[in-house]
N, C-alpha and C. Protein backbone atom coordinates (compact mmCIF):
# COMPACT_ATOMS: atom_id res chain seq x y z
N UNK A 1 -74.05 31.46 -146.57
CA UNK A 1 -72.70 31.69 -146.08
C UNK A 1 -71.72 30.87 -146.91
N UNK A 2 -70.44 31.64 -146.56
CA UNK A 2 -69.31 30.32 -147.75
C UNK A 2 -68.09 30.84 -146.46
N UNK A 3 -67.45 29.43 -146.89
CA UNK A 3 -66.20 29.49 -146.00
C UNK A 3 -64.96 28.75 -147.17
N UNK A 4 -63.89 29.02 -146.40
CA UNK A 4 -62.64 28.86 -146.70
C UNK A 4 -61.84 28.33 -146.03
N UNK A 5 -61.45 26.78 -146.32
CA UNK A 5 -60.30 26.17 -145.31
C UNK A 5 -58.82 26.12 -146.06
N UNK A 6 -57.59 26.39 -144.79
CA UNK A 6 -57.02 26.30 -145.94
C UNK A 6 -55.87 25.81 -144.89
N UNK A 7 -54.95 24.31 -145.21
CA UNK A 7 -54.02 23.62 -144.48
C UNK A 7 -52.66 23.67 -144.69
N UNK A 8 -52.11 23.85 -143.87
CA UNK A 8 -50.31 24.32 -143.70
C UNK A 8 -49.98 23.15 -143.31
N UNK A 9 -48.97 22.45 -144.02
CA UNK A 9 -48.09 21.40 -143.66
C UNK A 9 -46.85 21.78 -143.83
N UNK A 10 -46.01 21.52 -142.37
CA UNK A 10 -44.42 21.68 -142.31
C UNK A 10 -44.43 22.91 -141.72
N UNK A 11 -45.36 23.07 -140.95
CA UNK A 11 -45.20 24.84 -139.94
C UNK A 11 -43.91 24.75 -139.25
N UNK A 12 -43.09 25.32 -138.83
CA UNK A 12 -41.61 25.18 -137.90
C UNK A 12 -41.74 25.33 -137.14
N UNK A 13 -43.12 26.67 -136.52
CA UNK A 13 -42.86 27.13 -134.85
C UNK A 13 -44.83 27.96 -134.75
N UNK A 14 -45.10 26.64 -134.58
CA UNK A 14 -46.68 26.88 -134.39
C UNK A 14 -47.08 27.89 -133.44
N UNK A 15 -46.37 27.80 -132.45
CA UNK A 15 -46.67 29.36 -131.49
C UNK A 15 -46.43 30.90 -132.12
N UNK A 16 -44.87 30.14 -132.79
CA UNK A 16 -45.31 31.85 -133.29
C UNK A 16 -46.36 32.15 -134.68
N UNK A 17 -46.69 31.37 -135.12
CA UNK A 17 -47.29 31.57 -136.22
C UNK A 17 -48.68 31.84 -135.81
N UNK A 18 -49.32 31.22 -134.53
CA UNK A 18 -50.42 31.48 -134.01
C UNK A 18 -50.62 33.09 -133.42
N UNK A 19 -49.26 33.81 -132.96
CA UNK A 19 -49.12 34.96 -132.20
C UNK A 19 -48.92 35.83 -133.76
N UNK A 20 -48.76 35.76 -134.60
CA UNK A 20 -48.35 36.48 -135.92
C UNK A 20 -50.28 36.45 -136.30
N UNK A 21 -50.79 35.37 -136.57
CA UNK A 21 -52.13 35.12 -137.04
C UNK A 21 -52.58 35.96 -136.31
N UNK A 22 -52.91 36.29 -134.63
CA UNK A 22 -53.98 36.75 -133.99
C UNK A 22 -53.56 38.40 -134.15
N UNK A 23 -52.37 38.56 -134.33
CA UNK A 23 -51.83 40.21 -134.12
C UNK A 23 -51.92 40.39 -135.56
N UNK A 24 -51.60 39.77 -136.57
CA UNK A 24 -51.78 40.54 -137.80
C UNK A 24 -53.35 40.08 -138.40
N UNK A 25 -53.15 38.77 -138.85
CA UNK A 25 -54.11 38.47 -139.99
C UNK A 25 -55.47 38.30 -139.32
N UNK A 26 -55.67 38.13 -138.41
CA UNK A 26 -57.24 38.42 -137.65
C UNK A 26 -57.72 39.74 -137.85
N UNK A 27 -56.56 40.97 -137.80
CA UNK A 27 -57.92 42.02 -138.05
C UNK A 27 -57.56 42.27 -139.68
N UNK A 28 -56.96 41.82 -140.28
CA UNK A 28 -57.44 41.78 -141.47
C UNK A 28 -58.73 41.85 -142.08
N UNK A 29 -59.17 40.26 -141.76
CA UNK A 29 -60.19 39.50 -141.85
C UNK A 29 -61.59 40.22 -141.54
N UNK A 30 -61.07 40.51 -140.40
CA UNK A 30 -62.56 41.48 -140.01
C UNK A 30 -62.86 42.60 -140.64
N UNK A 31 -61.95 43.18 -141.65
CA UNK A 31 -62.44 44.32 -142.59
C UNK A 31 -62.68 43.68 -143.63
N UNK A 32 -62.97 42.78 -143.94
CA UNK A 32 -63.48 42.43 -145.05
C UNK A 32 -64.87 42.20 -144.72
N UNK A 33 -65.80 42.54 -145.86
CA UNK A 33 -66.77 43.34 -146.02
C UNK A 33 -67.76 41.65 -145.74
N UNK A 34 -68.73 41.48 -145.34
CA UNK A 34 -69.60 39.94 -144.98
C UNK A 34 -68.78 38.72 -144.04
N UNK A 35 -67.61 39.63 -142.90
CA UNK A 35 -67.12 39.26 -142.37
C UNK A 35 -67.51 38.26 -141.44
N UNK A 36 -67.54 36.81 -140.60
CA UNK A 36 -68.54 35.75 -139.98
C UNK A 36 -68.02 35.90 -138.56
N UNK A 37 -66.58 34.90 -139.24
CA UNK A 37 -65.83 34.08 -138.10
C UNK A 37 -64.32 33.55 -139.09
N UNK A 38 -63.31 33.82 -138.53
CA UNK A 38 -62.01 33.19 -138.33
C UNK A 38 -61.45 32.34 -137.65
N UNK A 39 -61.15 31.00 -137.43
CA UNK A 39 -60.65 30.47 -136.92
C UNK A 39 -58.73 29.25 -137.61
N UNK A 40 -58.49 29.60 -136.63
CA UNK A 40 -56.30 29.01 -136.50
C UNK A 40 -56.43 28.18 -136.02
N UNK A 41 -56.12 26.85 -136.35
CA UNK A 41 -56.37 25.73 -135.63
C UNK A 41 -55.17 24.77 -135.63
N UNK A 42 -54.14 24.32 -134.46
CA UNK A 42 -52.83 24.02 -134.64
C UNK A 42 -53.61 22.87 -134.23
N UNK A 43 -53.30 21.46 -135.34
CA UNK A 43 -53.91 19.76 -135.42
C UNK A 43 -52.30 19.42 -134.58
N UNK A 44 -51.37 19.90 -134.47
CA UNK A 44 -50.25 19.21 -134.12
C UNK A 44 -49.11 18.61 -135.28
N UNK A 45 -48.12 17.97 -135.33
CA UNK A 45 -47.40 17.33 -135.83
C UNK A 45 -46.79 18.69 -137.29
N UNK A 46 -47.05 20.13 -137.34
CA UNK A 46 -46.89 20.53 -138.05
C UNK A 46 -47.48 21.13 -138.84
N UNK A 47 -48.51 20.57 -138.42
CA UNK A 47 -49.96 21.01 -139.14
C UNK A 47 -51.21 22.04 -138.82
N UNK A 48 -51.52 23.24 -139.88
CA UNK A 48 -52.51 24.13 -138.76
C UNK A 48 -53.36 24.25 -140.38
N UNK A 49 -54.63 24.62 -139.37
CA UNK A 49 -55.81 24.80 -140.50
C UNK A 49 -56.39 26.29 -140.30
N UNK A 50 -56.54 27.26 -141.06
CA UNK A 50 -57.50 27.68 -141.00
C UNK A 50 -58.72 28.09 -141.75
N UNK A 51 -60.10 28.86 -141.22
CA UNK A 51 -61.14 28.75 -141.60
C UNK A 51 -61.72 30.10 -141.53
N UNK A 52 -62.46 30.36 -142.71
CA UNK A 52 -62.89 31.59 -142.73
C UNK A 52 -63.93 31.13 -142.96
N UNK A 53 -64.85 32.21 -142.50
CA UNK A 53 -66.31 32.14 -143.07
C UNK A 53 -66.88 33.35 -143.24
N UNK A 54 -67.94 33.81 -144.11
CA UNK A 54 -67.92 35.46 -144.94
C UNK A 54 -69.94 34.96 -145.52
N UNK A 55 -70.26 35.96 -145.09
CA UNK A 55 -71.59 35.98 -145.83
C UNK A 55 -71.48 35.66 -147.34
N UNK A 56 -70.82 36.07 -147.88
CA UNK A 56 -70.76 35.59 -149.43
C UNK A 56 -69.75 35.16 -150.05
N UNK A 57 -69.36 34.89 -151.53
CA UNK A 57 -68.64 33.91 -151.88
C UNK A 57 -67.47 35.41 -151.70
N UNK A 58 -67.73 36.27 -152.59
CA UNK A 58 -66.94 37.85 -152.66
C UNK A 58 -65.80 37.13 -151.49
N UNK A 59 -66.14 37.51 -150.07
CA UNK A 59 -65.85 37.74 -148.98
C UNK A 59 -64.62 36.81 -148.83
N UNK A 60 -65.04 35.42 -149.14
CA UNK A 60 -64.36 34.40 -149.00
C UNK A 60 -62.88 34.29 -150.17
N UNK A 61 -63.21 34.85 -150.98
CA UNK A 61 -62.05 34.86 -152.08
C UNK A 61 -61.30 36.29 -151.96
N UNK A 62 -61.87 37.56 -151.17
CA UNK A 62 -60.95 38.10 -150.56
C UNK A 62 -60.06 37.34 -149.71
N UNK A 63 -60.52 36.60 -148.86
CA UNK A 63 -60.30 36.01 -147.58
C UNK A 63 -58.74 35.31 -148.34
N UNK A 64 -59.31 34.34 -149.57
CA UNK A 64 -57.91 33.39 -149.49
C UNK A 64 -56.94 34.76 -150.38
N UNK A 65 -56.90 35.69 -150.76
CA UNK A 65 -56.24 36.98 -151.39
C UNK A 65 -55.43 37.11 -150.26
N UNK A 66 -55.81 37.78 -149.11
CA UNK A 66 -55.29 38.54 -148.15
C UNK A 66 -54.67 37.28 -147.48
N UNK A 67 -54.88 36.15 -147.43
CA UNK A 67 -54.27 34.88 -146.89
C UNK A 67 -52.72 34.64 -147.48
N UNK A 68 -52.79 34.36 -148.96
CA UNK A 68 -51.37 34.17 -149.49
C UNK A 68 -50.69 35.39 -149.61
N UNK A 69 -51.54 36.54 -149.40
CA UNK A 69 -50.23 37.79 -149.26
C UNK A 69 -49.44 37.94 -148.16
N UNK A 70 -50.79 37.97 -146.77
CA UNK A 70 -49.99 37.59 -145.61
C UNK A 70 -48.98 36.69 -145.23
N UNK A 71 -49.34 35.45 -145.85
CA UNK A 71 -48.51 34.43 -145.51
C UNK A 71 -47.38 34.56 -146.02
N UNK A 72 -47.20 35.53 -147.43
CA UNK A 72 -45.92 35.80 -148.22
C UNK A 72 -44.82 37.28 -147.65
N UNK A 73 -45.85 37.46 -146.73
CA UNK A 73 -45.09 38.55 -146.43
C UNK A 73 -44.55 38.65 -144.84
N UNK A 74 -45.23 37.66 -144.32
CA UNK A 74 -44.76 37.49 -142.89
C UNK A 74 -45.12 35.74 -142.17
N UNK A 75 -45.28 35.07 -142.68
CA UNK A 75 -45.03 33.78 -142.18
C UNK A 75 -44.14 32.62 -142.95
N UNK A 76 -43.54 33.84 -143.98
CA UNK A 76 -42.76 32.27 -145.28
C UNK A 76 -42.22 31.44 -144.55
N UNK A 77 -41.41 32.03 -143.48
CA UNK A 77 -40.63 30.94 -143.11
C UNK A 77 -41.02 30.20 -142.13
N UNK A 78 -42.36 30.59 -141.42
CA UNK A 78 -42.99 29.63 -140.50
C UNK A 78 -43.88 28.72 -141.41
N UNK A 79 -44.42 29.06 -142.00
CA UNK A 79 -45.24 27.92 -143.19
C UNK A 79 -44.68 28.10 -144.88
N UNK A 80 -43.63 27.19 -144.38
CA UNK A 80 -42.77 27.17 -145.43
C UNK A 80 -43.06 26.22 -146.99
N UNK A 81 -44.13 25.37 -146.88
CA UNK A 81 -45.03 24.62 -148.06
C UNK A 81 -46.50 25.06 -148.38
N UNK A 82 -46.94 25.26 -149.56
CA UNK A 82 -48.22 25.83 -150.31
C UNK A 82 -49.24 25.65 -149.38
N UNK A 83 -49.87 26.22 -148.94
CA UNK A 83 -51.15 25.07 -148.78
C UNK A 83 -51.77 24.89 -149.04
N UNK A 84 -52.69 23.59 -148.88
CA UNK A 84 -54.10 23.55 -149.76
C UNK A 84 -55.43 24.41 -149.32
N UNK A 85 -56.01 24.74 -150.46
CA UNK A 85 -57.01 25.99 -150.15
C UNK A 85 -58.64 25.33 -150.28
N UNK A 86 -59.39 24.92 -149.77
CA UNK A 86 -61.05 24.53 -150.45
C UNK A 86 -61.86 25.92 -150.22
N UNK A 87 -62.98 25.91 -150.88
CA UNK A 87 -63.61 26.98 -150.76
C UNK A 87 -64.82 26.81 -151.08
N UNK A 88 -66.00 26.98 -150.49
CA UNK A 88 -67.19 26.94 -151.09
C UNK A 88 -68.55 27.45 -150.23
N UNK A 89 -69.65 26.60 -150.34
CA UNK A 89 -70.55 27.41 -149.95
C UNK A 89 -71.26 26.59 -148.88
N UNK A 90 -71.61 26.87 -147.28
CA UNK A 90 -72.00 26.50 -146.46
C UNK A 90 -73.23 25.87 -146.41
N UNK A 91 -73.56 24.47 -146.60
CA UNK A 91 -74.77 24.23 -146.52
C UNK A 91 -75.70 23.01 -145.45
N UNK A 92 -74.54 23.10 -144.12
CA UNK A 92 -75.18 22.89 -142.98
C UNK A 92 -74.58 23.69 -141.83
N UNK A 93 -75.10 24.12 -140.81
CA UNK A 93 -74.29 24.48 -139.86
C UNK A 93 -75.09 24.56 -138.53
N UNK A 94 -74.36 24.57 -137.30
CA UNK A 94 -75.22 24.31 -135.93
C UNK A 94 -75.10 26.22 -135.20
C-alpha cells in the first residue's frame, strides 16, 4: 500500500472546507482505481491534514493530481497557502 499526506496551513473556515472535502473531493478519490481510505483531519489552529491511501504508488500520485486541482478550483480561498505533500509507501500498519 502507499499513502499520501498532505498539510494546509492558514485554512480560514475549516467547516466549510471540511463540507466542500466530503461533498466534492471524497468521491473523487473513490474513483480512483486501488482506492483504500481517505481521511480530512482539522489539527485546529488552522491547520488540516489529509491522507490518502491507494493500493499502489499509481493511485497515490493520482490522488495528490486530483488534490491540487481540486483545491485550485474550489478551496483557494479556504486554503489559501501550498501545502506540503509526502508520499510514499506503507510499511507498517494496524
Amino acid at each position: 500500500m502507499y499513502a499520501a499526506v498532505r498539510r494546509y496551513e492558514g485554512v480560514t473556515d475549516s467547516a466549510e472546507a471540511a463540507r466542500l472535502v466530503n461533498e466534492g473531493f471524497v468521491p473523487l478519490m473513490r474513483q480512483v482505481s486501488g482506492f483504500v481510505a481517505y481521511y480530512w483531519i482539522d489539527t485546529g489552529d488552522g491547520v488540516m491534514i489529509s491522507t490518502s491511501v491507494f493500493q499502489d504508488q499509481a493511485g497515490v500520485e493520482e490522488s495528490i493530481s486530483r488534490a491540487a486541482g481540486f483545491v485550485r478550483d474550489n478551496l483557494a480561498s479556504l486554503l489559501p497557502n501550498p501545502p506540503q505533500v509526502m508520499a510514499g509507501e506503507v510499511v507498517a500498519f494496524a
